[in-house]
PDB file of N, CA and C in Angstrom:
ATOM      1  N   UNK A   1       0.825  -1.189   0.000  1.00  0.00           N
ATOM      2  CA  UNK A   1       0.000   0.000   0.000  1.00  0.00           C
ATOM      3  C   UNK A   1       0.876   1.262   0.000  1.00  0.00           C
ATOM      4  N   UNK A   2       1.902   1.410   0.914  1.00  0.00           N
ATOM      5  CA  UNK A   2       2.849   2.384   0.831  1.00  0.00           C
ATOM      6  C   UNK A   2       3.854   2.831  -0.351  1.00  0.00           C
ATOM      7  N   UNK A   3       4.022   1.679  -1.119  1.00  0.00           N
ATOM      8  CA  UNK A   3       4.326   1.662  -1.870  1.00  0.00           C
ATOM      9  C   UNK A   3       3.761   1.731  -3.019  1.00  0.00           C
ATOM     10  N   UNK A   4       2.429   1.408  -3.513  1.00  0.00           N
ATOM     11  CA  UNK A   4       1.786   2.077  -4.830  1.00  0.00           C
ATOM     12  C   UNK A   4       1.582   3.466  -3.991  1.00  0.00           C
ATOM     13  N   UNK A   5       1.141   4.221  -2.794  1.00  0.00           N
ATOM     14  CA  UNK A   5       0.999   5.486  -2.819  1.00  0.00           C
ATOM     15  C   UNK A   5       2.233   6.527  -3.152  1.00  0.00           C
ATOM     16  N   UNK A   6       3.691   6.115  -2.610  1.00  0.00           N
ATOM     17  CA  UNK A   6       4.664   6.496  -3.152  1.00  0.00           C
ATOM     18  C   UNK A   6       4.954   6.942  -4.865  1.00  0.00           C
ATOM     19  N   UNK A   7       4.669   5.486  -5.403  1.00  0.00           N
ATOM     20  CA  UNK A   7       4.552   5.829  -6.706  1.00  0.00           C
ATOM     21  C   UNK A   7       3.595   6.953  -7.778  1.00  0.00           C
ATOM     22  N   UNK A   8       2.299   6.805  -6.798  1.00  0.00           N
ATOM     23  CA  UNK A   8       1.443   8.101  -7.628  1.00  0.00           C
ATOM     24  C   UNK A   8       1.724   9.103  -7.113  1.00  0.00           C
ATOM     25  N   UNK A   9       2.627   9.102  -6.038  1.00  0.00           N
ATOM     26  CA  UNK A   9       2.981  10.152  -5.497  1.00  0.00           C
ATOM     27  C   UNK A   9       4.228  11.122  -6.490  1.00  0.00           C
ATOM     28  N   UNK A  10       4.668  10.090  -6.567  1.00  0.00           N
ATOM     29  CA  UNK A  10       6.347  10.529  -7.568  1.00  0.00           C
ATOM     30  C   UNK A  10       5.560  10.914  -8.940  1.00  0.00           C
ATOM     31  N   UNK A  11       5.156  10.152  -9.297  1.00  0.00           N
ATOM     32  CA  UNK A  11       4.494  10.789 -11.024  1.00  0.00           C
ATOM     33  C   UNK A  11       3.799  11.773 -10.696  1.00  0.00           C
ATOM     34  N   UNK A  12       3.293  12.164 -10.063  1.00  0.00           N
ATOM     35  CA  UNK A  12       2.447  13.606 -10.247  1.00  0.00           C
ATOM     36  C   UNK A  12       3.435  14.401 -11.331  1.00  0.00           C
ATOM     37  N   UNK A  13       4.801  15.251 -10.638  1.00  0.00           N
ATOM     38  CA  UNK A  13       5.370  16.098 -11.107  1.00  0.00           C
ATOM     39  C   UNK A  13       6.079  15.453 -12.643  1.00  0.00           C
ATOM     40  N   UNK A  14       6.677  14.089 -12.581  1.00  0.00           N
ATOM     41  CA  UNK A  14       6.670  14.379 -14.402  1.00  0.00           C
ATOM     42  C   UNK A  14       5.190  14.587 -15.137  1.00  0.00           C
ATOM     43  N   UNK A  15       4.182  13.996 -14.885  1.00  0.00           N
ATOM     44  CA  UNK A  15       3.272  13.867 -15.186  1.00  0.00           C
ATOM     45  C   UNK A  15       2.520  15.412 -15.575  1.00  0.00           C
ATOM     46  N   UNK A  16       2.509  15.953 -15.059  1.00  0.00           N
ATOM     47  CA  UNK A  16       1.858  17.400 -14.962  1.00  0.00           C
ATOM     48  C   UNK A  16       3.284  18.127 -15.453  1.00  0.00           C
ATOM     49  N   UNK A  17       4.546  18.518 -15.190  1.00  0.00           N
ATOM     50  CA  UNK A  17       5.354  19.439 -15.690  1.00  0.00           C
ATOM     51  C   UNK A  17       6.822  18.482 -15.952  1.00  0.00           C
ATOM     52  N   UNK A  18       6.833  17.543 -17.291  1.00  0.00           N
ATOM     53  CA  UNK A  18       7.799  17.038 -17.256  1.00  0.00           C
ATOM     54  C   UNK A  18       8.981  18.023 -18.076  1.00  0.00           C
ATOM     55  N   UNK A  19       8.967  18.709 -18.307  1.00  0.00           N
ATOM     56  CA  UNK A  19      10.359  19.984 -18.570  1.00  0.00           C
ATOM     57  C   UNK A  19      10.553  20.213 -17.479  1.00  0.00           C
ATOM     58  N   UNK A  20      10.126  20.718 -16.618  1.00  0.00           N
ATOM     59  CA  UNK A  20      10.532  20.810 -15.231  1.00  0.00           C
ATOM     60  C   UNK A  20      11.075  19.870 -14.272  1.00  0.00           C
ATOM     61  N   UNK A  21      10.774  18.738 -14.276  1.00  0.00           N
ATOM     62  CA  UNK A  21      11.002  17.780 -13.890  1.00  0.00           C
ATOM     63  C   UNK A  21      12.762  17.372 -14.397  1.00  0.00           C
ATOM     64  N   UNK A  22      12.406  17.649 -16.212  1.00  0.00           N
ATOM     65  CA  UNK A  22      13.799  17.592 -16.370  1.00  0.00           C
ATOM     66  C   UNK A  22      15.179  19.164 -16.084  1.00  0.00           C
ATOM     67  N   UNK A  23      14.729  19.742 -15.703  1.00  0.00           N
ATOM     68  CA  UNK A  23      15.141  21.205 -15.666  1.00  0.00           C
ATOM     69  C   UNK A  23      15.707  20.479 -14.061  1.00  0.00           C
ATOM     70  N   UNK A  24      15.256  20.088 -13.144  1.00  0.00           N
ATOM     71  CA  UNK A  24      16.178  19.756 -12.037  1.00  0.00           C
ATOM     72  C   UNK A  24      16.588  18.682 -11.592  1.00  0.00           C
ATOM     73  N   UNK A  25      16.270  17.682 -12.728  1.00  0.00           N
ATOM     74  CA  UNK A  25      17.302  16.675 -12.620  1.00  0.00           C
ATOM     75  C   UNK A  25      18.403  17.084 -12.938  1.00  0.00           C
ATOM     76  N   UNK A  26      18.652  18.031 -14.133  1.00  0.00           N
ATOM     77  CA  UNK A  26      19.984  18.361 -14.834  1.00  0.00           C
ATOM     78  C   UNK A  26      20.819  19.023 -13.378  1.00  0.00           C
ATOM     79  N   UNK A  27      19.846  20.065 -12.397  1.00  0.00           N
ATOM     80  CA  UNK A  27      20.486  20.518 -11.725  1.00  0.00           C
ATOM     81  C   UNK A  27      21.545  19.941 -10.504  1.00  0.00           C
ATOM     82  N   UNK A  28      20.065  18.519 -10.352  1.00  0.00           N
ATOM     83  CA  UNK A  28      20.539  17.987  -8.935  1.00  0.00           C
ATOM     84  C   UNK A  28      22.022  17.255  -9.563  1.00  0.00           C
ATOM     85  N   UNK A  29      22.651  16.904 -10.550  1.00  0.00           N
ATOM     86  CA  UNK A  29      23.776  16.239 -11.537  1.00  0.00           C
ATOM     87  C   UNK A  29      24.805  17.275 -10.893  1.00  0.00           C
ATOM     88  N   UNK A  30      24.642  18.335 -11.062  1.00  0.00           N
ATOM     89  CA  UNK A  30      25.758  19.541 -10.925  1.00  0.00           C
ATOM     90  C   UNK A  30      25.828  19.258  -9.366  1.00  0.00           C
ATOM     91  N   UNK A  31      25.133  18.811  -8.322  1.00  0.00           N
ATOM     92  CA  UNK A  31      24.923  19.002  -6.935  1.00  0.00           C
ATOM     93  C   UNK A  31      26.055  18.749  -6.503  1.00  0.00           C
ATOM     94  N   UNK A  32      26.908  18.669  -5.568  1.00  0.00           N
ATOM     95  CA  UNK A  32      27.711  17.895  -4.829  1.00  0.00           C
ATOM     96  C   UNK A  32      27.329  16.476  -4.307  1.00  0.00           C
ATOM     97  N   UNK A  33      27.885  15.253  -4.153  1.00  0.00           N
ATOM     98  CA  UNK A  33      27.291  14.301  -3.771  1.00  0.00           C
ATOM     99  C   UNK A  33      27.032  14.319  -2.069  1.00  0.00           C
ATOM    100  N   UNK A  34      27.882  15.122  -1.509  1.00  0.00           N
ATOM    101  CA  UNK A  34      27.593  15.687   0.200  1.00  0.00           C
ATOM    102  C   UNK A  34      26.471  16.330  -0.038  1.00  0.00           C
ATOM    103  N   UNK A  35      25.437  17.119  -0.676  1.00  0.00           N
ATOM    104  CA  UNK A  35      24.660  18.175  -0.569  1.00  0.00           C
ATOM    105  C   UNK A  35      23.518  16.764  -0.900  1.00  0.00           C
ATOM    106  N   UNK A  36      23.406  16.071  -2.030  1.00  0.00           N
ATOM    107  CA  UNK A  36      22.532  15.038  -2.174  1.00  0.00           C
ATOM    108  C   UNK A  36      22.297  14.113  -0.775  1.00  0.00           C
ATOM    109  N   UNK A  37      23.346  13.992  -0.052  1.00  0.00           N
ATOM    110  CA  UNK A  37      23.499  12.685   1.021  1.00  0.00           C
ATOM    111  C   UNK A  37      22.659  13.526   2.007  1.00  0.00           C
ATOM    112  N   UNK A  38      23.011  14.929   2.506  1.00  0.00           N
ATOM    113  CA  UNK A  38      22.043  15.353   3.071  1.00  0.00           C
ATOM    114  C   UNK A  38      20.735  15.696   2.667  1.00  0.00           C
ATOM    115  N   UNK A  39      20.010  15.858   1.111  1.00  0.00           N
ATOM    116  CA  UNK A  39      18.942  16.009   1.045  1.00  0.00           C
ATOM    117  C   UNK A  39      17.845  14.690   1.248  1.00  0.00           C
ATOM    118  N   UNK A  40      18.920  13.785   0.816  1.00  0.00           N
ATOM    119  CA  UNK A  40      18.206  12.224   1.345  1.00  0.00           C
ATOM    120  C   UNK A  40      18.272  12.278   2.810  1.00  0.00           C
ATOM    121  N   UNK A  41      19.120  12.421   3.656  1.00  0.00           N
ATOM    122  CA  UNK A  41      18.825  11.880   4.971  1.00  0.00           C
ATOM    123  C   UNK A  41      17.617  13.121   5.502  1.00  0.00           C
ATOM    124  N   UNK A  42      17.444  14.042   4.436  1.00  0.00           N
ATOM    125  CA  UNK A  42      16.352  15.141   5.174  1.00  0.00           C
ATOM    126  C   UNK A  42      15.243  14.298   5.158  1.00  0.00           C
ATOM    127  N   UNK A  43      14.676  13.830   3.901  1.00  0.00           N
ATOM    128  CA  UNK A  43      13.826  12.961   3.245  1.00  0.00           C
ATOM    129  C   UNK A  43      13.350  11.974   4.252  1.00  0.00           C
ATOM    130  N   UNK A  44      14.515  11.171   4.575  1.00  0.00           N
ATOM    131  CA  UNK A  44      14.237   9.741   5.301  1.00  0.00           C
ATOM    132  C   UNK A  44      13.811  10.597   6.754  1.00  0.00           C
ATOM    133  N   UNK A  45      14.533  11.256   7.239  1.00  0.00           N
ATOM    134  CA  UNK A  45      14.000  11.537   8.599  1.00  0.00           C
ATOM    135  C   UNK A  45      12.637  12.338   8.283  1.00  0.00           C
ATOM    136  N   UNK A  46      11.930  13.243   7.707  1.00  0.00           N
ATOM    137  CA  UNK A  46      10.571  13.516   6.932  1.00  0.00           C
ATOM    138  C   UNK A  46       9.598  12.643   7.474  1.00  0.00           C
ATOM    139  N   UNK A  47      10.178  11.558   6.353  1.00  0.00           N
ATOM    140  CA  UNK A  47       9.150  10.434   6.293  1.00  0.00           C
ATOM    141  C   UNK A  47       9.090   9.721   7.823  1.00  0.00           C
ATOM    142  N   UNK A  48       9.790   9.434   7.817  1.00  0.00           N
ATOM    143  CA  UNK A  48      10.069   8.567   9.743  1.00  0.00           C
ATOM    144  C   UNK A  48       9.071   9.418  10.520  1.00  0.00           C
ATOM    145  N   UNK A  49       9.548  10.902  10.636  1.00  0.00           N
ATOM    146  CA  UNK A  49       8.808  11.329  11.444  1.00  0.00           C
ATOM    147  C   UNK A  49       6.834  11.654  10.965  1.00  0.00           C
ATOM    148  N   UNK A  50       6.444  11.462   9.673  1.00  0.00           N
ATOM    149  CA  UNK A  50       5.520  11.880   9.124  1.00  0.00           C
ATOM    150  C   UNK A  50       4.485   9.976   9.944  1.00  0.00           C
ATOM    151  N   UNK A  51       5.447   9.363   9.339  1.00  0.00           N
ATOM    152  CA  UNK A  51       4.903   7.522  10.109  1.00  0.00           C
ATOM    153  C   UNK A  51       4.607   7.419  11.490  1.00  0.00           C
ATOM    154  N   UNK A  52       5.353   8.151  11.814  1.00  0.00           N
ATOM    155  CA  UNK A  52       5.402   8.118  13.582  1.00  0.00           C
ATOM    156  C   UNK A  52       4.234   9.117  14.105  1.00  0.00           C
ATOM    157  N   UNK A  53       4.127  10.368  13.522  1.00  0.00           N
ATOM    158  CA  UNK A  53       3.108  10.722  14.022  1.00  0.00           C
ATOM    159  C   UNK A  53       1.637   9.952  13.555  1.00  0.00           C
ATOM    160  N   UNK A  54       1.055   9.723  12.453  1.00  0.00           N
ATOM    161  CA  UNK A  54       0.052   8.949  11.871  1.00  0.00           C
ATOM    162  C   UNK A  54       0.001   8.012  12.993  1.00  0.00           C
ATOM    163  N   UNK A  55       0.911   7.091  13.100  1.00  0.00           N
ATOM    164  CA  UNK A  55       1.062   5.762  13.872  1.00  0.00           C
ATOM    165  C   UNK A  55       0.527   6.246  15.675  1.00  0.00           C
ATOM    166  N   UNK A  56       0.837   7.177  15.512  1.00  0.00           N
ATOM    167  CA  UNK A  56       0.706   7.735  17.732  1.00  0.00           C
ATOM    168  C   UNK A  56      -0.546   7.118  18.273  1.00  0.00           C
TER     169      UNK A  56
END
């Protein structure tokens, strides 16, 4: 279940503005791979904390 909602979750934005979509992939490429490692661990802790409250 979490996982097909993830997925319609992710297509929205190609789906509705895929130039855009590609406009910051090109960017996140240029990123530093330190600046990516922290936007993922922002992500994962997000989500953790988004589960945990639902779950209370």
């Amino acid at each position: 279940m979490a996982l097909g909602l993830v997925l319609v979750l992710e297509g929205i934005l190609p789906f509705i503005n895929p130039n855009g979509l590609r406009r910051t992939l090109l960017q996140m490429v240029q990123l530093p791979d330190r600046v990516l490692r922290i936007i993922g661990l922002s992500s994962m802790l997000s989500g953790l904390l988004i589960i945990y409250l639902f779950h209370r």
